[in-house]
PDB file of N, CA and C in Angstrom:
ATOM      1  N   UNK A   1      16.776  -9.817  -0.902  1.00  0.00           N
ATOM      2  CA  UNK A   1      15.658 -10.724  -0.740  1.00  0.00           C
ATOM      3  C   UNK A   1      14.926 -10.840  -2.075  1.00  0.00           C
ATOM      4  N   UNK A   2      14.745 -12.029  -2.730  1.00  0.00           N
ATOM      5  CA  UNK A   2      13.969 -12.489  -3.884  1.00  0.00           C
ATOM      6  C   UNK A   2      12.613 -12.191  -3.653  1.00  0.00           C
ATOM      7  N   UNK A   3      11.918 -11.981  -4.603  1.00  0.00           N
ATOM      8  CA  UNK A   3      10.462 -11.681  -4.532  1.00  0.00           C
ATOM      9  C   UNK A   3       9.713 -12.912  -3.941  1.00  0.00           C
ATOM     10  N   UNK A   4      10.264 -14.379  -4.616  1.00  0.00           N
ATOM     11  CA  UNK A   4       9.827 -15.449  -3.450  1.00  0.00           C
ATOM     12  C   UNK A   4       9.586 -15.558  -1.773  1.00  0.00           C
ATOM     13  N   UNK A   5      11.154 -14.803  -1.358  1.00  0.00           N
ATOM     14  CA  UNK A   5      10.839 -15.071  -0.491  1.00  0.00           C
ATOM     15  C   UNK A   5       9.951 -14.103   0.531  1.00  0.00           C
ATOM     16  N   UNK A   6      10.212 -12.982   0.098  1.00  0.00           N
ATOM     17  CA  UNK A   6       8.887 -12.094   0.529  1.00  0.00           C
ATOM     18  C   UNK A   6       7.934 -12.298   0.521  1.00  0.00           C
ATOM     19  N   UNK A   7       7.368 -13.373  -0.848  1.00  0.00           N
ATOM     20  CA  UNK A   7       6.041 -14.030  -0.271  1.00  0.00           C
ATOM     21  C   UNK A   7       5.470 -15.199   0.154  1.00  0.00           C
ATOM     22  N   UNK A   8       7.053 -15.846   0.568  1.00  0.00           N
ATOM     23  CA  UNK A   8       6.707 -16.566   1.666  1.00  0.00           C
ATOM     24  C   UNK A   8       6.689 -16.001   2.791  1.00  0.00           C
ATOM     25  N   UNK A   9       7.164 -14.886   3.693  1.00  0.00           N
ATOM     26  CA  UNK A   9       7.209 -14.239   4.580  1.00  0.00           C
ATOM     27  C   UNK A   9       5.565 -13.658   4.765  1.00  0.00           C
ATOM     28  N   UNK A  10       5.283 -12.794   4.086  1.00  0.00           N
ATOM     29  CA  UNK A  10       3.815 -12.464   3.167  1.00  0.00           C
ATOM     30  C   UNK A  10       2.954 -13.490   3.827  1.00  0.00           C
ATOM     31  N   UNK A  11       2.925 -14.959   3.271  1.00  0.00           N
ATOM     32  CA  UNK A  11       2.238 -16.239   3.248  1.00  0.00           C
ATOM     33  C   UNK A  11       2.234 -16.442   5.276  1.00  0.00           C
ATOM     34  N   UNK A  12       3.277 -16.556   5.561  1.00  0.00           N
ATOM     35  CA  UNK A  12       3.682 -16.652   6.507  1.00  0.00           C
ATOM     36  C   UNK A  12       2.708 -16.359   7.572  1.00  0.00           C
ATOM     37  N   UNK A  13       2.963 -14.546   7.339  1.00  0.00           N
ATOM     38  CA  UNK A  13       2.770 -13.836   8.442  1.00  0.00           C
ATOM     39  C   UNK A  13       0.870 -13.779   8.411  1.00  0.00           C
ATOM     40  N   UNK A  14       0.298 -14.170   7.190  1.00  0.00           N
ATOM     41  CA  UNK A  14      -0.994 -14.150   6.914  1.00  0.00           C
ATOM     42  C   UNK A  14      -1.766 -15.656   7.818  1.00  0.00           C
ATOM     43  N   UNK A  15      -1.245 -16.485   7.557  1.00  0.00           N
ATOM     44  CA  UNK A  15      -1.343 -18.006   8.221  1.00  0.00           C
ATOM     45  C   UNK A  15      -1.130 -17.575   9.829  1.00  0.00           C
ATOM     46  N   UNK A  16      -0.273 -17.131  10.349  1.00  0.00           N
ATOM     47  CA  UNK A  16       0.002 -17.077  11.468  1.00  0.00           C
ATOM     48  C   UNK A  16      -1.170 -15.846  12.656  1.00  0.00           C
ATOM     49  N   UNK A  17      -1.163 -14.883  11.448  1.00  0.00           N
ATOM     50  CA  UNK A  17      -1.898 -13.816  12.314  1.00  0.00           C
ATOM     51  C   UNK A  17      -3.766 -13.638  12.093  1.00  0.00           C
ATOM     52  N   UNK A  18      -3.641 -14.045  10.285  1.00  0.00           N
ATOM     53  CA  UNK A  18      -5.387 -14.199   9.908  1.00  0.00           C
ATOM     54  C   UNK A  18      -5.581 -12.737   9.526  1.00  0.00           C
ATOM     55  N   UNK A  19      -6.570 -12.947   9.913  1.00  0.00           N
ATOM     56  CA  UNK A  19      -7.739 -11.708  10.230  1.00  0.00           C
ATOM     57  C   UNK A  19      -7.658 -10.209  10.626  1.00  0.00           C
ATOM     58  N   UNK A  20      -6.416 -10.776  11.771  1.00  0.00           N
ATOM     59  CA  UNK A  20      -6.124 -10.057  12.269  1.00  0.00           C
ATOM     60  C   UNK A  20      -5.123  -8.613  11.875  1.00  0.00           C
ATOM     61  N   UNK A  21      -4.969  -9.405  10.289  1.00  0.00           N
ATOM     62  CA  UNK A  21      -3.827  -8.282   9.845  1.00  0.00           C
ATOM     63  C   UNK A  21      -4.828  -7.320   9.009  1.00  0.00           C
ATOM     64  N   UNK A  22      -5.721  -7.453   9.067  1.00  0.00           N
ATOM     65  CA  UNK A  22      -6.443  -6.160   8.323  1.00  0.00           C
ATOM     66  C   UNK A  22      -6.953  -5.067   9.466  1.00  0.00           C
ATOM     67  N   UNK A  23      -6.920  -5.189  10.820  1.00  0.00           N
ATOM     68  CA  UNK A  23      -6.459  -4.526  11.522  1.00  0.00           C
ATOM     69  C   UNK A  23      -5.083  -3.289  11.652  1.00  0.00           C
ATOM     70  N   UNK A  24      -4.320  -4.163  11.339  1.00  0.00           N
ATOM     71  CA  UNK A  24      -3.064  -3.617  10.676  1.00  0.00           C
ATOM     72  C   UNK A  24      -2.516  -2.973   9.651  1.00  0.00           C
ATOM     73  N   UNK A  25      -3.461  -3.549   8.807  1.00  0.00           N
ATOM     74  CA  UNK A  25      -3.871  -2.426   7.551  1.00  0.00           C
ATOM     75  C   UNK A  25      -4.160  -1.368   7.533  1.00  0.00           C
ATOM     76  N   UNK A  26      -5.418  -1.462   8.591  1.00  0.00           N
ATOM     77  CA  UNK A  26      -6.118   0.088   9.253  1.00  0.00           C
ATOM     78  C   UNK A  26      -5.201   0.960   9.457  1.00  0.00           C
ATOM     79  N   UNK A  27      -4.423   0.511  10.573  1.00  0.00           N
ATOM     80  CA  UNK A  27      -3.316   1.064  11.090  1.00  0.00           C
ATOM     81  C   UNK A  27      -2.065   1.927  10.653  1.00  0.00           C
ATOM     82  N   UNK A  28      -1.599   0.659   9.370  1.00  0.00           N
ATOM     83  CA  UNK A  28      -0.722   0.918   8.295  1.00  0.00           C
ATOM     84  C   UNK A  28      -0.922   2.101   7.102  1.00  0.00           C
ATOM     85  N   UNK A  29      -2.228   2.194   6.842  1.00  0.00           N
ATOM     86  CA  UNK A  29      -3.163   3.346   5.994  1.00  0.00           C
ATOM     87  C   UNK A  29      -2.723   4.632   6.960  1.00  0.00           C
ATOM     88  N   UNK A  30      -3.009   4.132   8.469  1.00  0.00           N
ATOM     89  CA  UNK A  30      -3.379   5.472   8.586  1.00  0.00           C
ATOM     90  C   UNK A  30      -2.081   6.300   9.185  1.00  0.00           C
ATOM     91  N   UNK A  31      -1.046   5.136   9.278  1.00  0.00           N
ATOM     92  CA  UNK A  31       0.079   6.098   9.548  1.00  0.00           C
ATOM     93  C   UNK A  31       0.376   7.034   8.203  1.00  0.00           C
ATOM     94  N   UNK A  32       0.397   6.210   7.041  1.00  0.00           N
ATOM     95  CA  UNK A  32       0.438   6.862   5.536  1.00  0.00           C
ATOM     96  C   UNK A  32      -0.051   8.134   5.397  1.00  0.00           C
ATOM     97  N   UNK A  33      -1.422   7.912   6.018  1.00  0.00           N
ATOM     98  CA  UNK A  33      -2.290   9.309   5.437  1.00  0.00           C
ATOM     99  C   UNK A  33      -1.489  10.545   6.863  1.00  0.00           C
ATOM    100  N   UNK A  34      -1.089   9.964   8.149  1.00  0.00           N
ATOM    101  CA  UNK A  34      -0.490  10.910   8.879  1.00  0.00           C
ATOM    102  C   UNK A  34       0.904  11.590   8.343  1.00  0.00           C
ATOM    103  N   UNK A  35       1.973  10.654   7.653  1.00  0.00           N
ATOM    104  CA  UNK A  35       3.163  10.684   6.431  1.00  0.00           C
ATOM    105  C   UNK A  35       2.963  12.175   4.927  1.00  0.00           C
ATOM    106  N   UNK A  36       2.035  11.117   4.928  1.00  0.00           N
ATOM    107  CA  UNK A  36       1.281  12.404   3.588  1.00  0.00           C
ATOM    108  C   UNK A  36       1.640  13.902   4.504  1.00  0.00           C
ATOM    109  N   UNK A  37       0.390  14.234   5.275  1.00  0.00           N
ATOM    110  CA  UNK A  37      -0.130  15.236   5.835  1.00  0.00           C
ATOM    111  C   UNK A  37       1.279  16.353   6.772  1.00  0.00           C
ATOM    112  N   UNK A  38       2.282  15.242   7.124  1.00  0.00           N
ATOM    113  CA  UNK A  38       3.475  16.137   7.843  1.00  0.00           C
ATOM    114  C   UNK A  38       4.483  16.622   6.103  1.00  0.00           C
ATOM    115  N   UNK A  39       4.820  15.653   5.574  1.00  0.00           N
ATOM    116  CA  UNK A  39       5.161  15.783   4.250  1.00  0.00           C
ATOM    117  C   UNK A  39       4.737  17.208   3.698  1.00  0.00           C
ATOM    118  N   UNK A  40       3.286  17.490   3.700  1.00  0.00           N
ATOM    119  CA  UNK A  40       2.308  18.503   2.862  1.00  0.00           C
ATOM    120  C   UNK A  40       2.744  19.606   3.733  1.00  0.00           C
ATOM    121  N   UNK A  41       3.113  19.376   5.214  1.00  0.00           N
ATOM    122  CA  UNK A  41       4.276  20.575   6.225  1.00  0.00           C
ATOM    123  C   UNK A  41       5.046  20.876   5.987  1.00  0.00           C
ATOM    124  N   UNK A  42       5.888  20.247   5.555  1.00  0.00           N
ATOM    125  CA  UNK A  42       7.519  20.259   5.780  1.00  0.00           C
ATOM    126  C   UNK A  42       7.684  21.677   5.114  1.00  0.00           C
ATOM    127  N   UNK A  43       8.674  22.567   6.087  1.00  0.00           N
ATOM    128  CA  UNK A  43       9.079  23.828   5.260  1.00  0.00           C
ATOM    129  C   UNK A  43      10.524  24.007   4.724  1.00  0.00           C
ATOM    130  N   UNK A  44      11.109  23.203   5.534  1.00  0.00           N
ATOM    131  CA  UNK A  44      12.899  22.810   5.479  1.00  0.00           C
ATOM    132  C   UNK A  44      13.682  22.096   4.169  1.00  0.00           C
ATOM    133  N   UNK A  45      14.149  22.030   3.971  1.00  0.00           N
ATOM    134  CA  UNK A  45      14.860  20.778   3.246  1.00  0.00           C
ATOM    135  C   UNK A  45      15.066  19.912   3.669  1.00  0.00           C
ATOM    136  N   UNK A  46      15.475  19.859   5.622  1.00  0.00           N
ATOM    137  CA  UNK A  46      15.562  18.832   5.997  1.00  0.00           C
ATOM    138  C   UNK A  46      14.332  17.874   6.704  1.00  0.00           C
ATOM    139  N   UNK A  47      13.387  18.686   6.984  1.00  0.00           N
ATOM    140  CA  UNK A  47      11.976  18.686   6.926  1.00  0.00           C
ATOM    141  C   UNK A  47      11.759  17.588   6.108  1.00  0.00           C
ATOM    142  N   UNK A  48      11.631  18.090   4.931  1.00  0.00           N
ATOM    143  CA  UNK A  48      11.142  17.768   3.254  1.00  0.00           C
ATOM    144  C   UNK A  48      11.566  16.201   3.441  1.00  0.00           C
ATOM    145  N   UNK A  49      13.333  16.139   3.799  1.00  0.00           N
ATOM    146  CA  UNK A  49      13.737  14.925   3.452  1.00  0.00           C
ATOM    147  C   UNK A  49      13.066  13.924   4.236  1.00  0.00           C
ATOM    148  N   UNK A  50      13.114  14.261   5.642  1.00  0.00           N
ATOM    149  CA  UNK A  50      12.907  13.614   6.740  1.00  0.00           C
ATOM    150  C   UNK A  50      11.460  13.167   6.254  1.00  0.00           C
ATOM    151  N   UNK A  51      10.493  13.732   5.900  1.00  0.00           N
ATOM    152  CA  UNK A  51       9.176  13.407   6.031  1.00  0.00           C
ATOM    153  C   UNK A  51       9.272  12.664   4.680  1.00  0.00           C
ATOM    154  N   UNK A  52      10.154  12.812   3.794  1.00  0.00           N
ATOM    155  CA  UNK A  52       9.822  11.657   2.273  1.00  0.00           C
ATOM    156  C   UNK A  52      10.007  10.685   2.795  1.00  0.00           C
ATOM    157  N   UNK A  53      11.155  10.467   3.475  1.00  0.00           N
ATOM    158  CA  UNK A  53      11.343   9.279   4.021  1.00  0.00           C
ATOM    159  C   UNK A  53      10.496   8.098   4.591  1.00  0.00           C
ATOM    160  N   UNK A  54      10.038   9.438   5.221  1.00  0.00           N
ATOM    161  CA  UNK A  54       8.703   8.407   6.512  1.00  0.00           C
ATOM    162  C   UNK A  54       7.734   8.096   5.274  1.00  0.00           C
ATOM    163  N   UNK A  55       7.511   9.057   4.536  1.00  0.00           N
ATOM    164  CA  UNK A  55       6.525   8.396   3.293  1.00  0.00           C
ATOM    165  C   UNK A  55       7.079   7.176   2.946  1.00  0.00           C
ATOM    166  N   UNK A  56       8.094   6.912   2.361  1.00  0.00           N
ATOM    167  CA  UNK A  56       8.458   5.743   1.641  1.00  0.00           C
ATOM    168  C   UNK A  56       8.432   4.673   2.578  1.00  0.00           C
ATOM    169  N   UNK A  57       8.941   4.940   3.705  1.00  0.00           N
ATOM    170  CA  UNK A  57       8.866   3.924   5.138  1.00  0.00           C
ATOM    171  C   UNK A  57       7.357   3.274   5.180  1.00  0.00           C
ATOM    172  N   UNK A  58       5.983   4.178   5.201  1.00  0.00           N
ATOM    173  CA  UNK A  58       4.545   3.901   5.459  1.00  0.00           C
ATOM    174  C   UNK A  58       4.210   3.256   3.765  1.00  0.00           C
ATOM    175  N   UNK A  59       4.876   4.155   2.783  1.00  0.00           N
ATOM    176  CA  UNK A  59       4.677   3.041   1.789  1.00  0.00           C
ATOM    177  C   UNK A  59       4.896   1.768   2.066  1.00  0.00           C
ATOM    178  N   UNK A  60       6.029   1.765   2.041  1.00  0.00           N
ATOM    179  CA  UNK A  60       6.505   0.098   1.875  1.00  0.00           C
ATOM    180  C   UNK A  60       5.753  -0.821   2.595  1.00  0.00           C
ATOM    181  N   UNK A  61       5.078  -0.224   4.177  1.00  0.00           N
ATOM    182  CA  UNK A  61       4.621  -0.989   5.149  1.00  0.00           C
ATOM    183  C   UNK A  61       2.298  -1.076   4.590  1.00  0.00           C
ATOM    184  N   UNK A  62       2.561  -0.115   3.983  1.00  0.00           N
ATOM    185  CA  UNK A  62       1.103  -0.180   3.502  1.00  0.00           C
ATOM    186  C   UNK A  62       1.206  -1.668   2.112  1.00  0.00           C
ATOM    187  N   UNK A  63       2.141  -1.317   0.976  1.00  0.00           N
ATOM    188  CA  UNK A  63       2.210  -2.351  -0.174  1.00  0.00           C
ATOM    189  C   UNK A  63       2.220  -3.748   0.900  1.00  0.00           C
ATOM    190  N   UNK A  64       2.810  -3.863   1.620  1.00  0.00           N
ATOM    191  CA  UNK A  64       3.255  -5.072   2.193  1.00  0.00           C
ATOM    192  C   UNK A  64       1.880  -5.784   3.143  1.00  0.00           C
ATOM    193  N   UNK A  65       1.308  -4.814   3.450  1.00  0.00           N
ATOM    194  CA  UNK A  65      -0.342  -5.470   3.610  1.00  0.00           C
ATOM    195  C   UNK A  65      -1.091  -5.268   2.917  1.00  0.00           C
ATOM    196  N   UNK A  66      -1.136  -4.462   1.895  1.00  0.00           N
ATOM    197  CA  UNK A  66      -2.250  -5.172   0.503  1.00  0.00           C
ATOM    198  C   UNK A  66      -1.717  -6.361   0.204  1.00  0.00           C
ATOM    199  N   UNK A  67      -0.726  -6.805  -0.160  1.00  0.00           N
ATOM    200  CA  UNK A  67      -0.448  -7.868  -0.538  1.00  0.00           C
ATOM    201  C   UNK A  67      -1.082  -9.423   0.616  1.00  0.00           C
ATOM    202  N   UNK A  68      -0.620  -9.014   2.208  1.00  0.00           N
ATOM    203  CA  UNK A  68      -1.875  -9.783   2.930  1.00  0.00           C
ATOM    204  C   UNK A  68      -3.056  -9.666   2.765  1.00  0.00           C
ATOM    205  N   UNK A  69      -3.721  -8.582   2.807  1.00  0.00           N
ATOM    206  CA  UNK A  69      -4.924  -8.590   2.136  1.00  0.00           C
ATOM    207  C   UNK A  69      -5.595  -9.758   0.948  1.00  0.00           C
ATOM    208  N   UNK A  70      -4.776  -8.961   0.412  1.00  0.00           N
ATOM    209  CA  UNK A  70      -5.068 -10.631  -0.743  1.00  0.00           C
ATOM    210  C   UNK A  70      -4.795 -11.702  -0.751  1.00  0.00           C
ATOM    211  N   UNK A  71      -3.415 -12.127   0.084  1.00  0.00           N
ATOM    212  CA  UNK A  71      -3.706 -13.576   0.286  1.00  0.00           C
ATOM    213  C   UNK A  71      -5.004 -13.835   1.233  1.00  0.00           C
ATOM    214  N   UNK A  72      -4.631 -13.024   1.994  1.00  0.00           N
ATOM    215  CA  UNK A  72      -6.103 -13.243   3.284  1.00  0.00           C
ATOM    216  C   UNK A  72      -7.551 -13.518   2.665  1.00  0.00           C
ATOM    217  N   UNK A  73      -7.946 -12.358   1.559  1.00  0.00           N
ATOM    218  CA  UNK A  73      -8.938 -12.798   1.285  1.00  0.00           C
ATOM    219  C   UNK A  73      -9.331 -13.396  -0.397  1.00  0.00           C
ATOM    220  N   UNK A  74      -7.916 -13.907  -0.683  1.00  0.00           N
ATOM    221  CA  UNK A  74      -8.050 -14.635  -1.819  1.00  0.00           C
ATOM    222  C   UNK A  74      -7.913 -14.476  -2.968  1.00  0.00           C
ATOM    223  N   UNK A  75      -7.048 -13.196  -2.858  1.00  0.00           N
ATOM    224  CA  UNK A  75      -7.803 -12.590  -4.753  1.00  0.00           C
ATOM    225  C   UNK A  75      -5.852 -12.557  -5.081  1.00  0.00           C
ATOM    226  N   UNK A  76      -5.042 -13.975  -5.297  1.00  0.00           N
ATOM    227  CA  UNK A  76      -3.808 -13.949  -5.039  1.00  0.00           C
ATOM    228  C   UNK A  76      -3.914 -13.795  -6.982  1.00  0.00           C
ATOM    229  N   UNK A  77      -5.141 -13.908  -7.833  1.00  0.00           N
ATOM    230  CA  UNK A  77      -4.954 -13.981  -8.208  1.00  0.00           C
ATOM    231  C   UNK A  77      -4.907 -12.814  -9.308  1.00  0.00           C
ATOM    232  N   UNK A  78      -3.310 -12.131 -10.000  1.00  0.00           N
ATOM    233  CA  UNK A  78      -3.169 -10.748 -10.438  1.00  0.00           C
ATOM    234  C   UNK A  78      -4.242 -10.546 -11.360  1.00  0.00           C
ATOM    235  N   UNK A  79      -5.175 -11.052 -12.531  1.00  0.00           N
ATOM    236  CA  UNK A  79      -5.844 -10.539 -13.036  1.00  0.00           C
ATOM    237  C   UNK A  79      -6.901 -10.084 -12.319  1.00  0.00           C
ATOM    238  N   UNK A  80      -7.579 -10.153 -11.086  1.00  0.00           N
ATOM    239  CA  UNK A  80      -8.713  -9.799 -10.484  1.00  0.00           C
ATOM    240  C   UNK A  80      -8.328  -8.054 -10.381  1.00  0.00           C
ATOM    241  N   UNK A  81      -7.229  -8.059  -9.571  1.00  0.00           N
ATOM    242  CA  UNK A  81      -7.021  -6.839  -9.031  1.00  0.00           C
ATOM    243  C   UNK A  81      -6.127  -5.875 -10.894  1.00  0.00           C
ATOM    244  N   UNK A  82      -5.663  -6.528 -11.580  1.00  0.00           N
ATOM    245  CA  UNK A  82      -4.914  -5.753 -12.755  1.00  0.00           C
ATOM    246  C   UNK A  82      -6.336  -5.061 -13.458  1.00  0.00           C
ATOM    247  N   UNK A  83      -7.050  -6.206 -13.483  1.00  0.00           N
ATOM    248  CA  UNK A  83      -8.260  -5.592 -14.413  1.00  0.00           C
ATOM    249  C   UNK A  83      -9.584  -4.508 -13.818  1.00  0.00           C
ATOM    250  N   UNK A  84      -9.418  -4.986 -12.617  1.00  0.00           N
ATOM    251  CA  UNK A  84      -9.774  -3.628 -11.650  1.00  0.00           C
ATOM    252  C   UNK A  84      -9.175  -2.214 -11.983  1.00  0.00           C
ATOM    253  N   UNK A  85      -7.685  -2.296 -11.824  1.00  0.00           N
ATOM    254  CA  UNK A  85      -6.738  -1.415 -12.124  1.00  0.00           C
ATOM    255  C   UNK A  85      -7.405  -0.720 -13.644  1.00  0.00           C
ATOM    256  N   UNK A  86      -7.176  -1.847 -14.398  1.00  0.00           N
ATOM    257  CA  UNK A  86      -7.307  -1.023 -15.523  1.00  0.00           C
ATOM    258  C   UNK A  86      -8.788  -0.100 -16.011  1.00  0.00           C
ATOM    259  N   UNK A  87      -9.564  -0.972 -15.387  1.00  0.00           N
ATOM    260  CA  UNK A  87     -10.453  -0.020 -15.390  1.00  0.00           C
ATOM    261  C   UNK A  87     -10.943   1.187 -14.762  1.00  0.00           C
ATOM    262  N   UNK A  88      -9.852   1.411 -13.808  1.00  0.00           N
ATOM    263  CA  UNK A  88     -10.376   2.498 -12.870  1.00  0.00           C
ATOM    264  C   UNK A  88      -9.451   3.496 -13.753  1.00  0.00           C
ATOM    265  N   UNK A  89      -8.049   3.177 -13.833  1.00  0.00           N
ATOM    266  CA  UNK A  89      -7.479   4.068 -14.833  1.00  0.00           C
ATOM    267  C   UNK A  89      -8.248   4.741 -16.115  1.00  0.00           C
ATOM    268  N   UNK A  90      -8.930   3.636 -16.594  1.00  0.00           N
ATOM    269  CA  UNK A  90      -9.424   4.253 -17.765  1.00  0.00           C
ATOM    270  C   UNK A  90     -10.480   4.955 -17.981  1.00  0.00           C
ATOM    271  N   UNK A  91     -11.023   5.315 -16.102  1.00  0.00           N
ATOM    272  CA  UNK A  91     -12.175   6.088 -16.084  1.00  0.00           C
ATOM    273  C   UNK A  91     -11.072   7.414 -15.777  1.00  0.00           C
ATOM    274  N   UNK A  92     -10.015   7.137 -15.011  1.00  0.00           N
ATOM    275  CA  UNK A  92      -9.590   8.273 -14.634  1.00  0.00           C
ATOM    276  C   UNK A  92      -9.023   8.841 -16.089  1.00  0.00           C
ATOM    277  N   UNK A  93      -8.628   8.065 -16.653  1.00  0.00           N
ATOM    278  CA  UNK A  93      -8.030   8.805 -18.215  1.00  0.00           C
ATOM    279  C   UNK A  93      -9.760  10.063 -19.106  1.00  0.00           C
ATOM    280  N   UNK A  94     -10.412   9.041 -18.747  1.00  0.00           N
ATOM    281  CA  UNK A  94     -11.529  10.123 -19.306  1.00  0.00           C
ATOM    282  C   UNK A  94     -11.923  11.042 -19.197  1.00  0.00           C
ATOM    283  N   UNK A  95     -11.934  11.026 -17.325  1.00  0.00           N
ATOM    284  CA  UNK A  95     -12.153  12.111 -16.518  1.00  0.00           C
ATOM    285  C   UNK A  95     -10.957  13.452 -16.976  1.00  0.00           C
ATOM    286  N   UNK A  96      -9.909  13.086 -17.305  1.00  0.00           N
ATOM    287  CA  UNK A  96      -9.055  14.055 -17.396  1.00  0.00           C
ATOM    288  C   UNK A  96      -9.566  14.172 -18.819  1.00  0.00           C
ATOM    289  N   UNK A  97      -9.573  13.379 -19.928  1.00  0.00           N
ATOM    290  CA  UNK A  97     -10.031  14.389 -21.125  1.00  0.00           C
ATOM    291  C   UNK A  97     -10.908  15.086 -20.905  1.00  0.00           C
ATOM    292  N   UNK A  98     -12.118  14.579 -20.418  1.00  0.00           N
ATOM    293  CA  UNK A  98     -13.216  15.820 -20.019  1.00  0.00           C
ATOM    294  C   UNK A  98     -12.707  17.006 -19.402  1.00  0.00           C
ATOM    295  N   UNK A  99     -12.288  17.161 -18.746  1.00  0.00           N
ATOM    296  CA  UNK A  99     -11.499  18.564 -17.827  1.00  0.00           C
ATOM    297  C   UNK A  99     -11.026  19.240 -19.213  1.00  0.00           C
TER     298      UNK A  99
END
């Protein structure tokens, strides 16, 4: 799948559902942070694997509604959110020289 068409799918599913997908977001976060937390368990190897997995699984499904997010509420456009980025990085870069 081309990056196009993912965000027409993206586009799609935002038009069709609204509002309603930041609900889903909620949702999507919080399976993540449940992913994390069995992950931070795992004592096995097969444990270990099993639960990366589900991480990467709740990743993918968390990236895939930020990206509604922003069409939803508009900010499709990458410098809003890059330059956000960069500035939060570059507090976090400080914070670590200070340490």
């Amino acid at each position: 799948m081309t990056n196009e068409q993912m965000i027409k799918i993206i586009q799609k599913a935002v038009d069709k559902y609204g509002e309603k997908q930041l609900d889903i977001a909620q949702e999507e976060l919080a399976e993540l942070i449940q992913a994390i937390s069995k992950y931070k368990r795992a004592s096995t190897p097969d444990e270990i694997a099993k639960a990366r997995n589900n991480v990467i699984e709740e990743l993918a499904d968390v990236c895939i509604m930020v990206k509604q997010i922003c069409f939803l509420l508009d900010f499709n456009r990458d410098d809003l959110i890059t330059n956000m980025m960069k500035y939060k990085l570059r507090r976090l870069d400080q914070r670590m020289e200070n340490e």
